[in-house]
Protein backbone atom coordinates (compact mmCIF):
# COMPACT_ATOMS: atom_id res chain seq x y z
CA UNK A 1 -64.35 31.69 1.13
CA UNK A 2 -61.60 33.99 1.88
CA UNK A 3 -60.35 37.37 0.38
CA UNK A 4 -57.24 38.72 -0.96
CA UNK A 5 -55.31 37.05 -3.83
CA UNK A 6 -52.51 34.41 -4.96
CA UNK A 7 -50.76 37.29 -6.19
CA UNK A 8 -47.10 38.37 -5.33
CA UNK A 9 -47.53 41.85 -2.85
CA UNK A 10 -44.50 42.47 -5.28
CA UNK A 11 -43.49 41.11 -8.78
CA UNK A 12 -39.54 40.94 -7.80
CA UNK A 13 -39.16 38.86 -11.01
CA UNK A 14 -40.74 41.76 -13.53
CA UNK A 15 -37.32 44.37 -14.27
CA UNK A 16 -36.03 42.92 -10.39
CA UNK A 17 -39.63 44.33 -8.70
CA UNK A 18 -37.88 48.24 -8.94
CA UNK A 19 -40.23 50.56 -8.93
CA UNK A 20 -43.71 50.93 -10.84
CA UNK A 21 -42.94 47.51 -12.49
CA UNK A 22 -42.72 46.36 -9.14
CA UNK A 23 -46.72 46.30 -9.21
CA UNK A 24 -47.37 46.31 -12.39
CA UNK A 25 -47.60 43.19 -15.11
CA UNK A 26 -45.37 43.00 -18.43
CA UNK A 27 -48.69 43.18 -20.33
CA UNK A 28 -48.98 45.42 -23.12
CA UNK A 29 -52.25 47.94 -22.51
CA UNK A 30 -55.24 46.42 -23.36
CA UNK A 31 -54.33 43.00 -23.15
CA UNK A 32 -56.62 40.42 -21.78
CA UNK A 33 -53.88 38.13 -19.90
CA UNK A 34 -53.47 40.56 -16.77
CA UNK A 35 -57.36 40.20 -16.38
CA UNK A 36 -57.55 36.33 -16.89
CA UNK A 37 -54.57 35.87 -14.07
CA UNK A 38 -55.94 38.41 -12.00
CA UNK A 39 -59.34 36.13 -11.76
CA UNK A 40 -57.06 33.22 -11.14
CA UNK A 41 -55.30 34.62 -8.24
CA UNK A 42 -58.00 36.01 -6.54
CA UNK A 43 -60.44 32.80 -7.49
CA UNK A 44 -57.25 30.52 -5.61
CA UNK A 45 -57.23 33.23 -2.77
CA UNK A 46 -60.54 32.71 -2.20
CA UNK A 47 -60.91 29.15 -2.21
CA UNK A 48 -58.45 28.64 0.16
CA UNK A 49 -56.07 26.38 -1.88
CA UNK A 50 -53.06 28.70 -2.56
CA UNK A 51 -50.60 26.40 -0.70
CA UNK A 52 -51.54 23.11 -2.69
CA UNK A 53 -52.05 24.86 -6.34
CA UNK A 54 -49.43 24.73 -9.24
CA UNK A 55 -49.96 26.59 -11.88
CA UNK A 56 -48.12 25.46 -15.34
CA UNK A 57 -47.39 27.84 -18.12
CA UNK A 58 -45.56 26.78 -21.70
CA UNK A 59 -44.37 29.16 -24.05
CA UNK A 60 -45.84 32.50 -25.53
CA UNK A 61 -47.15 35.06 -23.33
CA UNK A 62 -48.34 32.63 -20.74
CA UNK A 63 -45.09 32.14 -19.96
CA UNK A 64 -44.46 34.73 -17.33
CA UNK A 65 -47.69 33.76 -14.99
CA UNK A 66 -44.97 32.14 -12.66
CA UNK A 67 -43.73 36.37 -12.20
CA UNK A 68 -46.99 37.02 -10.87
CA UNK A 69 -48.86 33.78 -9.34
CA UNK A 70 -48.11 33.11 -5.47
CA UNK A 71 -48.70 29.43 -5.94
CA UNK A 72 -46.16 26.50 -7.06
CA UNK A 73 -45.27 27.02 -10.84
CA UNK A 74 -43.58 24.97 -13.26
CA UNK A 75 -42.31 26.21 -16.94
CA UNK A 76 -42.88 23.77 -19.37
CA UNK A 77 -42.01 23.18 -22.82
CA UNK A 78 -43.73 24.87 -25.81
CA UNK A 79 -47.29 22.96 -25.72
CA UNK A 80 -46.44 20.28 -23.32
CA UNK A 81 -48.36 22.64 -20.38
CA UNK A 82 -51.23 19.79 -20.01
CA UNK A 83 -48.66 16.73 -19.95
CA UNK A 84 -46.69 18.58 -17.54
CA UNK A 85 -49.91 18.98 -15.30
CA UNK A 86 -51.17 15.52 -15.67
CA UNK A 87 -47.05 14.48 -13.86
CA UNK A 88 -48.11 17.40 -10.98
CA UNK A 89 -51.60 15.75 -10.68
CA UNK A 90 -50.10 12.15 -10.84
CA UNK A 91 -47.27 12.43 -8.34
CA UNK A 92 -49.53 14.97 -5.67
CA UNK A 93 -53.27 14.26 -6.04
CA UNK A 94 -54.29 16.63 -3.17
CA UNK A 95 -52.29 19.14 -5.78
CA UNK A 96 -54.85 21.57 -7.76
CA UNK A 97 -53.09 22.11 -10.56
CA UNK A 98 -53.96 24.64 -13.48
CA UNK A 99 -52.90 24.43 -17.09
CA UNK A 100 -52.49 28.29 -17.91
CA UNK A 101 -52.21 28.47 -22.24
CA UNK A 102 -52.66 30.76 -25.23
CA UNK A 103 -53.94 30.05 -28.47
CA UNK A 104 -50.74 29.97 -30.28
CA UNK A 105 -49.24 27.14 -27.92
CA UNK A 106 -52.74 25.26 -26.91
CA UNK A 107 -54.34 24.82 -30.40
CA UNK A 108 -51.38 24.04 -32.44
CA UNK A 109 -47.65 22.49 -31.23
CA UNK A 110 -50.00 21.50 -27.84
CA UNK A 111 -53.11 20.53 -29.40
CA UNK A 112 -52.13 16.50 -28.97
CA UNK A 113 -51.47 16.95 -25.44
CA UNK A 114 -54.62 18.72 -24.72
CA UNK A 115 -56.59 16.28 -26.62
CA UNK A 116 -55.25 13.18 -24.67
CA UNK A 117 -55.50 14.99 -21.17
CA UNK A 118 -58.71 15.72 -21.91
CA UNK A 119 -59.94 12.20 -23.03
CA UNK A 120 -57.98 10.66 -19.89
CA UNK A 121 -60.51 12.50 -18.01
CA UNK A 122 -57.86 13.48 -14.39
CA UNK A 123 -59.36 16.33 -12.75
CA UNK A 124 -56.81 19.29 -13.99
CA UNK A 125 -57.96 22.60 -14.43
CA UNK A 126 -57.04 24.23 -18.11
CA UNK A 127 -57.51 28.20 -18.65
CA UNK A 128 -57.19 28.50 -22.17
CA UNK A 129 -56.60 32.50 -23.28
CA UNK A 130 -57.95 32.78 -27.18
CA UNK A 131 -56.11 36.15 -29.03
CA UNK A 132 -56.67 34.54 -32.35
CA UNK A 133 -52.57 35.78 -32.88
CA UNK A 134 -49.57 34.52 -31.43
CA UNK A 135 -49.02 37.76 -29.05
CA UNK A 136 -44.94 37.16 -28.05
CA UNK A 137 -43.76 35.68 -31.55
CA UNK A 138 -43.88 38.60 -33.21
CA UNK A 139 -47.91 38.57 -34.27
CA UNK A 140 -47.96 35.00 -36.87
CA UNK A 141 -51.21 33.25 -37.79
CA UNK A 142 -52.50 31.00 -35.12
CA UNK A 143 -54.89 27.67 -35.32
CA UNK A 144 -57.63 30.71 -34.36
CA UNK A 145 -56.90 33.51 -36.27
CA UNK A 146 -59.91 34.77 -37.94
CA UNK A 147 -60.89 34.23 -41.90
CA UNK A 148 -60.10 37.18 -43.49
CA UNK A 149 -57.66 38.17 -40.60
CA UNK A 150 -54.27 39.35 -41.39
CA UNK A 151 -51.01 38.58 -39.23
CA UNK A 152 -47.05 38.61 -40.25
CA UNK A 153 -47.78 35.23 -42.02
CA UNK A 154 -51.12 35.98 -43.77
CA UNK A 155 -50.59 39.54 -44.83
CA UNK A 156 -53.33 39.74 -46.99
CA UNK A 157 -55.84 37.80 -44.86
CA UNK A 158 -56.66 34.37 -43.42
CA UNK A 159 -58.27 32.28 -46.65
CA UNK A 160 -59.37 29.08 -47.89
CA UNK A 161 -55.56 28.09 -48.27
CA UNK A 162 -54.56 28.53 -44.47
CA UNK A 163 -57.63 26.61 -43.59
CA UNK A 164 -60.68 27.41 -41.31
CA UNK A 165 -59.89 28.92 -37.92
CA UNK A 166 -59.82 25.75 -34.83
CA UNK A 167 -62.67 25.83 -32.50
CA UNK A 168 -60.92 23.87 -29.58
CA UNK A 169 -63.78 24.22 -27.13
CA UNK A 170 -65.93 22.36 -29.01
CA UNK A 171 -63.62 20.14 -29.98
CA UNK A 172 -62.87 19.30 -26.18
CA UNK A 173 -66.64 19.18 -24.81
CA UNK A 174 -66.94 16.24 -27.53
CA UNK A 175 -64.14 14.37 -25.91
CA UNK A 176 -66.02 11.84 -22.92
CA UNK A 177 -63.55 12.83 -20.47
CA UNK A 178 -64.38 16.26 -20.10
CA UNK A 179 -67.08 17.09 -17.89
CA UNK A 180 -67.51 21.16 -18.08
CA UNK A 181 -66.26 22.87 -21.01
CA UNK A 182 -67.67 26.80 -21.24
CA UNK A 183 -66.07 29.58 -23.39
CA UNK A 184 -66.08 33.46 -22.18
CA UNK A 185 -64.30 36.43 -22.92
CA UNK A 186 -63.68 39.81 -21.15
CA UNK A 187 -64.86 42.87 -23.88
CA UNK A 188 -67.67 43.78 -21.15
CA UNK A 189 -68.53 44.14 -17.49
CA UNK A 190 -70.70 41.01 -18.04
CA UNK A 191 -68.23 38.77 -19.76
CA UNK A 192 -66.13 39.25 -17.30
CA UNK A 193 -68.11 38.37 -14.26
CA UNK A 194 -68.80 35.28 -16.58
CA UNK A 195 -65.05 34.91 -17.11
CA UNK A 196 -64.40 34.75 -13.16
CA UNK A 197 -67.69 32.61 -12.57
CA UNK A 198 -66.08 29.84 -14.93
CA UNK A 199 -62.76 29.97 -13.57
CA UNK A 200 -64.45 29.74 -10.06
CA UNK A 201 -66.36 26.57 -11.35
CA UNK A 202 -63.50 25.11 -13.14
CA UNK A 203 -61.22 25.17 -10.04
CA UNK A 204 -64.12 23.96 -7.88
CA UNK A 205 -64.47 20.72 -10.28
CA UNK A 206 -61.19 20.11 -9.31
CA UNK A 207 -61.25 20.09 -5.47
CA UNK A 208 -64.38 17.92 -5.72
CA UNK A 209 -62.78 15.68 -7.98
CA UNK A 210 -65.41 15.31 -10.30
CA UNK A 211 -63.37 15.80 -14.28
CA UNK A 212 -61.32 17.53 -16.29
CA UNK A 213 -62.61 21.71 -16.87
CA UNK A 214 -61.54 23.49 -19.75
CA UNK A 215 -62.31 27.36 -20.04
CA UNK A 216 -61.63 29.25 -23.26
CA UNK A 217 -61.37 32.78 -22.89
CA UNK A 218 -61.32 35.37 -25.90
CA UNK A 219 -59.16 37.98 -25.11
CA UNK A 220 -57.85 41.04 -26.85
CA UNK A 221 -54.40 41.66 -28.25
CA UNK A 222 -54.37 45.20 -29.48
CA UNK A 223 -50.79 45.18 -30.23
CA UNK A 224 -51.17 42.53 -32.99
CA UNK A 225 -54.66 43.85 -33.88
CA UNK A 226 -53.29 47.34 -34.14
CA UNK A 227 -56.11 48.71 -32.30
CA UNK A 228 -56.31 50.83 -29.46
CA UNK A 229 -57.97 49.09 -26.06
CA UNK A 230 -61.56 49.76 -26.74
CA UNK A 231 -61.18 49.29 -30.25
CA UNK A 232 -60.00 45.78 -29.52
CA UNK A 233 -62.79 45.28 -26.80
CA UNK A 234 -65.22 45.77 -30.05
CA UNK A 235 -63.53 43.51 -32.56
CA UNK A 236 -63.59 40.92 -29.94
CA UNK A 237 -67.33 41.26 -29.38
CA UNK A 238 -68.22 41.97 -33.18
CA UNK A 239 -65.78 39.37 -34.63
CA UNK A 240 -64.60 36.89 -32.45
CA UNK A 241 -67.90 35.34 -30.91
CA UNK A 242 -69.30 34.90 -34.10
CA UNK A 243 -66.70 32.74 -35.02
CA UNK A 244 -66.44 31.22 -31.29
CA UNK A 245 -69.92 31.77 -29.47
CA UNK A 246 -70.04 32.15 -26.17
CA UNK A 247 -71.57 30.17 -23.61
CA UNK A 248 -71.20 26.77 -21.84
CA UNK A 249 -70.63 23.97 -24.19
CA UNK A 250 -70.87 20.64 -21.98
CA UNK A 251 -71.85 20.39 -17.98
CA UNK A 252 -72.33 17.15 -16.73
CA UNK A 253 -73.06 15.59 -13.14
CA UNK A 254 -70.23 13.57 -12.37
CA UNK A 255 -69.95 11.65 -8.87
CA UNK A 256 -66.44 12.92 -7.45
CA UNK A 257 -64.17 9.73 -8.73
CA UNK A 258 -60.85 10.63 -8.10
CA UNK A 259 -59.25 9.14 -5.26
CA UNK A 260 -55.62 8.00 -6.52
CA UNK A 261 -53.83 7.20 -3.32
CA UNK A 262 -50.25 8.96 -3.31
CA UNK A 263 -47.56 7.53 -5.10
CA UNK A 264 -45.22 5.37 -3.04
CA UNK A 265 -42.09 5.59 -2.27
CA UNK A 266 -41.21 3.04 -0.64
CA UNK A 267 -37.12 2.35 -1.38
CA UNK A 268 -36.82 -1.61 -0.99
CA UNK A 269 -40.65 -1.76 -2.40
CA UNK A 270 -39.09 0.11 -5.65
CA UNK A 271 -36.42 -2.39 -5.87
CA UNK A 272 -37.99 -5.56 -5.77
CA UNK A 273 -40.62 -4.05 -8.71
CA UNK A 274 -37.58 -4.00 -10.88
CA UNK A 275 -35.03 -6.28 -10.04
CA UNK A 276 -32.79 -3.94 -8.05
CA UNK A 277 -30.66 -4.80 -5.13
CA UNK A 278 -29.06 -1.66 -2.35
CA UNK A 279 -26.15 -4.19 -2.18
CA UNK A 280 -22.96 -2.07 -2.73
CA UNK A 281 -21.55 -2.99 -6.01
CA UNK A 282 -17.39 -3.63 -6.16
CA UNK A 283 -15.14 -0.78 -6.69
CA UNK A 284 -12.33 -0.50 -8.13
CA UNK A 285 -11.26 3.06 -8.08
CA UNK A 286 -9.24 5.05 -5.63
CA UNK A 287 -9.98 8.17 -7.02
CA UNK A 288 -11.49 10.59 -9.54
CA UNK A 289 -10.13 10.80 -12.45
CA UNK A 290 -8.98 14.41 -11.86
CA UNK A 291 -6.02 14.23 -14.21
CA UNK A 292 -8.17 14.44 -16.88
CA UNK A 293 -10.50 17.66 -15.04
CA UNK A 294 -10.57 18.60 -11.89
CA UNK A 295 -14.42 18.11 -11.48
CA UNK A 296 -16.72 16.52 -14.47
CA UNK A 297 -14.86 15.32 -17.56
CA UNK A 298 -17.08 15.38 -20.84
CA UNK A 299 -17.30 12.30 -23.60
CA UNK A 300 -18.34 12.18 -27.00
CA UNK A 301 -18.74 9.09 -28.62
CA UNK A 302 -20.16 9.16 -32.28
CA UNK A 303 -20.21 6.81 -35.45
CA UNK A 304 -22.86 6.01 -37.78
CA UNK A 305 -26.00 3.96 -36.16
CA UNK A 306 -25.12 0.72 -35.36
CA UNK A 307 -21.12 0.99 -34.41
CA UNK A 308 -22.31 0.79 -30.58
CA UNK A 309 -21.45 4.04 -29.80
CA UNK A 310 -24.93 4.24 -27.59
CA UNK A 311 -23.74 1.13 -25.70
CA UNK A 312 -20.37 2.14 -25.23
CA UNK A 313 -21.26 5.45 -24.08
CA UNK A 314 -24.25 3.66 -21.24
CA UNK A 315 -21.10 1.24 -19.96
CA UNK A 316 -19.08 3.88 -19.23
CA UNK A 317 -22.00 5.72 -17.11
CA UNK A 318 -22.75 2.65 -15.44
CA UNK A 319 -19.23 1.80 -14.44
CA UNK A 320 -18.78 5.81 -13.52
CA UNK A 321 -22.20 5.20 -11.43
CA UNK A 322 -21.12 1.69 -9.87
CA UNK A 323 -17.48 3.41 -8.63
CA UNK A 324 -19.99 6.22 -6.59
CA UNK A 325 -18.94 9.54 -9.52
CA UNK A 326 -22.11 11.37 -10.32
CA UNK A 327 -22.50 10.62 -14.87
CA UNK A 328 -24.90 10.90 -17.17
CA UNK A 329 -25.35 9.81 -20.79
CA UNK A 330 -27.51 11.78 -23.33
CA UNK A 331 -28.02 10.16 -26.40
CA UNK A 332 -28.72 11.29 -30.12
CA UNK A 333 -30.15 9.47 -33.13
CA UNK A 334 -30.35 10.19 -37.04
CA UNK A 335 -33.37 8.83 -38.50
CA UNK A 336 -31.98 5.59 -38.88
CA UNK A 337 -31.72 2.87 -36.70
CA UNK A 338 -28.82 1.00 -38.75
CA UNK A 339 -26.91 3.77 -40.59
CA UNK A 340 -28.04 7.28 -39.52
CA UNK A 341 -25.98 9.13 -37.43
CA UNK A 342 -25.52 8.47 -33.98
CA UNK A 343 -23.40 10.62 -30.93
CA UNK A 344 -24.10 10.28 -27.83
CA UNK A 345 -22.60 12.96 -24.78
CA UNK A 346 -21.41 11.49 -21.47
CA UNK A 347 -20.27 13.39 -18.18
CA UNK A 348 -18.23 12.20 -15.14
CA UNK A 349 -18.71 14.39 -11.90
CA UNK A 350 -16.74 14.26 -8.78
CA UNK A 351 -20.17 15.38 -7.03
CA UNK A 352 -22.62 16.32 -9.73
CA UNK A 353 -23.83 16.82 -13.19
CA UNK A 354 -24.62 20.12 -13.65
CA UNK A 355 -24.94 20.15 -17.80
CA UNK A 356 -25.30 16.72 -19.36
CA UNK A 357 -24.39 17.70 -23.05
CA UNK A 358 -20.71 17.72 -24.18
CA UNK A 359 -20.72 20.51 -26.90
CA UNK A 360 -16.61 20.69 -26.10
CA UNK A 361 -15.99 17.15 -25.05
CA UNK A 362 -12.23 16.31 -23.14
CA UNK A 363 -12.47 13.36 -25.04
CA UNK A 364 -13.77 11.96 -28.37
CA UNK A 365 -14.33 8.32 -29.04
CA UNK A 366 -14.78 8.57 -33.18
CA UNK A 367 -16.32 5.49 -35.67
CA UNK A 368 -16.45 7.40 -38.51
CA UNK A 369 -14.58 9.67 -40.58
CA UNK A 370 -17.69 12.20 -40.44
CA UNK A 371 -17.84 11.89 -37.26
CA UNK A 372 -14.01 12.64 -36.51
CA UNK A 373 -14.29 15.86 -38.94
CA UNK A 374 -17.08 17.37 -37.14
CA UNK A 375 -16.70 17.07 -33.54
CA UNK A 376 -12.96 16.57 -33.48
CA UNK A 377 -12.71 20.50 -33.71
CA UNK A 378 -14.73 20.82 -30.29
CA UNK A 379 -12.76 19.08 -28.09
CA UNK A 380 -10.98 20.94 -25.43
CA UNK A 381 -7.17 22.25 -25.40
CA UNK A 382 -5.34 18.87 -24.10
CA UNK A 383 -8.15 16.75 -24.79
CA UNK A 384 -8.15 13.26 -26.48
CA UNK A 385 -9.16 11.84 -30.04
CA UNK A 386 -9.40 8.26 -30.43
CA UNK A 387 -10.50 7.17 -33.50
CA UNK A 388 -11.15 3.90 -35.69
CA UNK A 389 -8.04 3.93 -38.35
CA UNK A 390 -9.68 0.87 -39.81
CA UNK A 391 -12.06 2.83 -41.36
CA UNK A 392 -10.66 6.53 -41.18
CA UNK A 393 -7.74 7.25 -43.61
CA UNK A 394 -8.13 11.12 -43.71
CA UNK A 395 -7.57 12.56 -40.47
CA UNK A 396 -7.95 16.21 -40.12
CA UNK A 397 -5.11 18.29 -38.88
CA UNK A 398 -5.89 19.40 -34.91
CA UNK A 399 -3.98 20.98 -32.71
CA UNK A 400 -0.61 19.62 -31.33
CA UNK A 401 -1.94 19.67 -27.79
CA UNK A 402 -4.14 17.46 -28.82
CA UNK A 403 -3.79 13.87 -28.29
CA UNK A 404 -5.17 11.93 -31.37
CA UNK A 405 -4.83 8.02 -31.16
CA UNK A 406 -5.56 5.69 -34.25
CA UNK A 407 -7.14 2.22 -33.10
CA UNK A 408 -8.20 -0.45 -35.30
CA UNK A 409 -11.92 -0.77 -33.88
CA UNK A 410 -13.16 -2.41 -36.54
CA UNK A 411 -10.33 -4.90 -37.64
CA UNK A 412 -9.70 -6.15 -34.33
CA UNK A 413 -12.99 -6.53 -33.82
CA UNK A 414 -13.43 -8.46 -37.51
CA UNK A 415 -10.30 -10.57 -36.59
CA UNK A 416 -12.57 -11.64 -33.42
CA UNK A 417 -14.92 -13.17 -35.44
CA UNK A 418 -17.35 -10.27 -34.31
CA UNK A 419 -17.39 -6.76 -35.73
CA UNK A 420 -20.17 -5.93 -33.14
CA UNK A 421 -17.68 -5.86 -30.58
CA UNK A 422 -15.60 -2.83 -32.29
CA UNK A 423 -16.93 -0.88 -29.51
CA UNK A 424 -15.39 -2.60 -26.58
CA UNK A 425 -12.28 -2.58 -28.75
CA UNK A 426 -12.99 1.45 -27.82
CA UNK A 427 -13.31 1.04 -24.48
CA UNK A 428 -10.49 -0.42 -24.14
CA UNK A 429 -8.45 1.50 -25.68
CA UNK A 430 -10.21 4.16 -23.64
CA UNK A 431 -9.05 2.81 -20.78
CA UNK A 432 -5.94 2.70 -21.92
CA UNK A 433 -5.18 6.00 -23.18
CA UNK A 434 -7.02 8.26 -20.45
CA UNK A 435 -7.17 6.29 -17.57
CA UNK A 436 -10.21 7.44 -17.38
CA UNK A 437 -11.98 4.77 -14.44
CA UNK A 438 -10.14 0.94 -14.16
CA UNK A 439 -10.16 -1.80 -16.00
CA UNK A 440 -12.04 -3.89 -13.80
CA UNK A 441 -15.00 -1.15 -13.74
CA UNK A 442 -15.40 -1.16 -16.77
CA UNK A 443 -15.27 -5.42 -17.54
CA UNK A 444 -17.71 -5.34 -14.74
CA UNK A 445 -19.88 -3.28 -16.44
CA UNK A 446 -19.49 -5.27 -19.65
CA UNK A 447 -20.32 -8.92 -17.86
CA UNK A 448 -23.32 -7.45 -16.34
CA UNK A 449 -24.61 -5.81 -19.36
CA UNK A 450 -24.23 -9.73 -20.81
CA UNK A 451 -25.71 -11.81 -17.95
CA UNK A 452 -28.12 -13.00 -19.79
CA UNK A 453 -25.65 -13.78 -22.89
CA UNK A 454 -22.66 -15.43 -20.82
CA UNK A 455 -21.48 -16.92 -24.57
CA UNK A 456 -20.74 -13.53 -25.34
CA UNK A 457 -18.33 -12.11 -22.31
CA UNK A 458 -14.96 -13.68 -23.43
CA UNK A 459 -15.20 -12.45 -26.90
CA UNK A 460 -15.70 -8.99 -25.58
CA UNK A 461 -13.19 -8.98 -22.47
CA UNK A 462 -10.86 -9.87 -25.82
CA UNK A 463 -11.89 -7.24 -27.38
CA UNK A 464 -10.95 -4.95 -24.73
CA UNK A 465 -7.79 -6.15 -24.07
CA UNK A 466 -7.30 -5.61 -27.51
CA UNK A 467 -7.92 -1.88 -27.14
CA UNK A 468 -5.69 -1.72 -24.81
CA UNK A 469 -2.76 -3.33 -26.31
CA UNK A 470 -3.43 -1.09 -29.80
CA UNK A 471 -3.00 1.86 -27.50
CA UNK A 472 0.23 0.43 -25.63
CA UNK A 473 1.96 -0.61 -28.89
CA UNK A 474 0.80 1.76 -30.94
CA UNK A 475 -0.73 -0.40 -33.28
CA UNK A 476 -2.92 1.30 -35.74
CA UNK A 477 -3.54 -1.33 -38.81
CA UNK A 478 -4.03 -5.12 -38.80
């Protein structure tokens, strides 16, 4: 073993490292975070494994470990810390990878995710810091507050009502994939050598690869408890443990059983497991379509759930992709699959995609009247409306830099013999109007996303032809 710790020699990322803050956590006085990390650090220091750990912290006062922690970090989404660590584990098994979480995060919006990682058994290492509050939000009720406690959300006290408090340790050691499960705290000189011993052991499980470790650790939040340091020391001791006792919960011998090889990546192995070829596909365009922005032009295509704005929105990112332009295509659902809403935000970039939503799209494909009146506003100075005059009669007033383009989606499609195709009758018109790609990339996109319905490409290269020719000669009923 070695000395020293994981630590930053300065925290440049707490108030830009100036001065006392420099050396000094964000913690509030008294609280039991600084004490958990600084067991952490110097535990990963002394194992040697500094260069191979990642340390993952969600939301809540966890969330600034990455300030402090020499190690690779990763900021994940509110509860999603142990899902996030099982991908680190996954894709670098040599990794050692700790799941750093507070009570607030862990035991409630994360409590599914630590459940499964625990019953899938992968050797990750979770420190799980228990102030029976949740410290950053502003002091709520958590899944661990106390009975009788009080907090922003139970002024009066915890009671019957908000249920009894969550004892997640125990919940964990009865999971089989767990093999060490041990809960500590830090309100003494000897709870806190038992605090560092766990983390030590948790960490060593790990390396060996023997199971998934779990460590709860009560800690104090004086802040929340409005209680000075040793005060809060007390109530932790007096209160908390006998609520959540102390002590190791589950130890087993496990053989060391991980072994997953590292993932491949292998280019031509990848493309054979799912039908892709490196062939070059046909182009078609000579440039980027810098007439409409000089870098990434925005999309919005919206209608109600089952106008094919989704598919619409995918061909266009495939022919974007196909012609060698960086796009992307984010979609959005109601909570309907037929009749909900449904929007979906496309980019085209010259190089790359730097912000895949289109709050203030150049151009607006629009299926619905609804749709039309609430995102028609958004689009850009110059930009484009086209929208479905089949079905919209009321069209808002917009500006007169605006282009806005009425196109009979749906009764050229219906005069097809196939309303389905309403969309291509969009892209068309697209096409036409904007300029936006070519033809051609987009009809390729259209046959290929129909290879295995061959019936169906004539009706739709119809259909966006039709488009087209609405746009050219301005034909907006049938």
């Amino acid at each position: 073993m070695t000395t020293g710790t994981a630590f930053f020699h300065k925290f440049d990322r707490h108030a830009n490292g100036k001065g006392l803050k420099g050396a000094t956590t964000h913690y509030c006085p008294g609280c039991g975070h600084g004490l958990v990390q600084k067991y952490l650090a110097e535990t990963i220091a002394a194992f040697g494994i500094q260069d191979r750990t990642v340390t993952v912290s969600p939301v809540g006062c966890a969330v600034f470990l990455y300030y402090y922690m020499d190690t690779g970090n990763t900021q994940a989404a509110h509860g999603r810390a142990p899902a996030v660590a099982l991908g680190h584990k996954m894709a670098n098994p040599d990794s050692i990878v700790v799941s750093y979480q507070g009570d607030g995060d862990l035991a409630s919006i994360g409590l599914a995710e630590i459940v499964h990682a625990a019953q899938l058994g992968v050797p990750i290492s979770v420190v799980f810091v228990n102030n029976a509050i949740y410290g950053m939000t502003g002091g709520q009720m958590a899944p661990t507050t106390l009975t009788g406690q009080k907090s922003t959300t139970c002024p009066t006290g915890r009671g019957l009502f908000e249920g009894e408090p969550m004892q997640v340790a125990e919940v964990i050691a009865q999971l089989k994939g767990s093999v060490y499960v041990e809960r500590t705290a830090l309100f003494d000189q000897k709870s806190r050598k038992r605090t560092r011993k766990a983390i030590e052991k948790v960490l060593k499980l790990q390396m060996e690869g023997r199971g998934f470790g779990f460590v709860e650790v009560l800690a104090e939040c004086p802040t929340h408890l409005k209680m000075d340091a040793v005060q809060a020391e007390a109530w932790v001791r007096d209160e908390m443990t006998k609520e959540f006792p102390l002590g190791v919960l589950k130890d087993e011998e496990r053989e060391p059983w991980f072994h997953l090889g590292n993932p491949e990546f292998d280019a031509e192995r990848v493309e054979e497991l799912i039908g892709a070829s490196n062939e070059k596909p046909d182009t078609f365009c000579d440039r980027f379509p810098d007439h409409l922005a000089a870098e990434d032009v925005s999309l919005k295509l919206a209608g109600a759930g089952g106008d094919g704005a989704q598919t619409a929105a995918m061909l266009i990112t495939h022919s974007a992709i196909n012609e060698g332009f960086d796009a992307t295509h984010i979609p959005s659902y109601g909570p309907e699959s037929r009749g909900g809403t449904s929007y979906a935000d496309v980019h085209i970039a010259s190089d790359e995609v730097l912000s895949p939503a289109s709050p203030e799209p150049h151009i607006l494909i629009a299926f619905n009247a609804p749709s039309l009146a609430k995102f028609g506003p958004t689009v850009q100075k110059g930009g484009t409306i086209i929208y479905d005059s089949s079905v919209i009669t009321d069209v808002p007033a917009f500006p007169e830099e605006t282009k806005v383009i009425p196109v009979p989606f749906t009764a050229v499609a219906a005069s097809l013999g196939k309303v389905l195709v309403k969309n291509v009758v969009a892209l068309g018109a697209l096409q036409e109007a904007t300029g936006i790609l070519n033809e051609e990339s987009l009809l390729l996109a259209i046959r290929r996303s129909l290879q295995n319905k061959c019936a169906m490409i004539p009706i739709n290269e119809e259909a966006f032809a039709w488009g087209g020719r609405c746009v050219r000669e301005g034909i907006e009923k049938l």
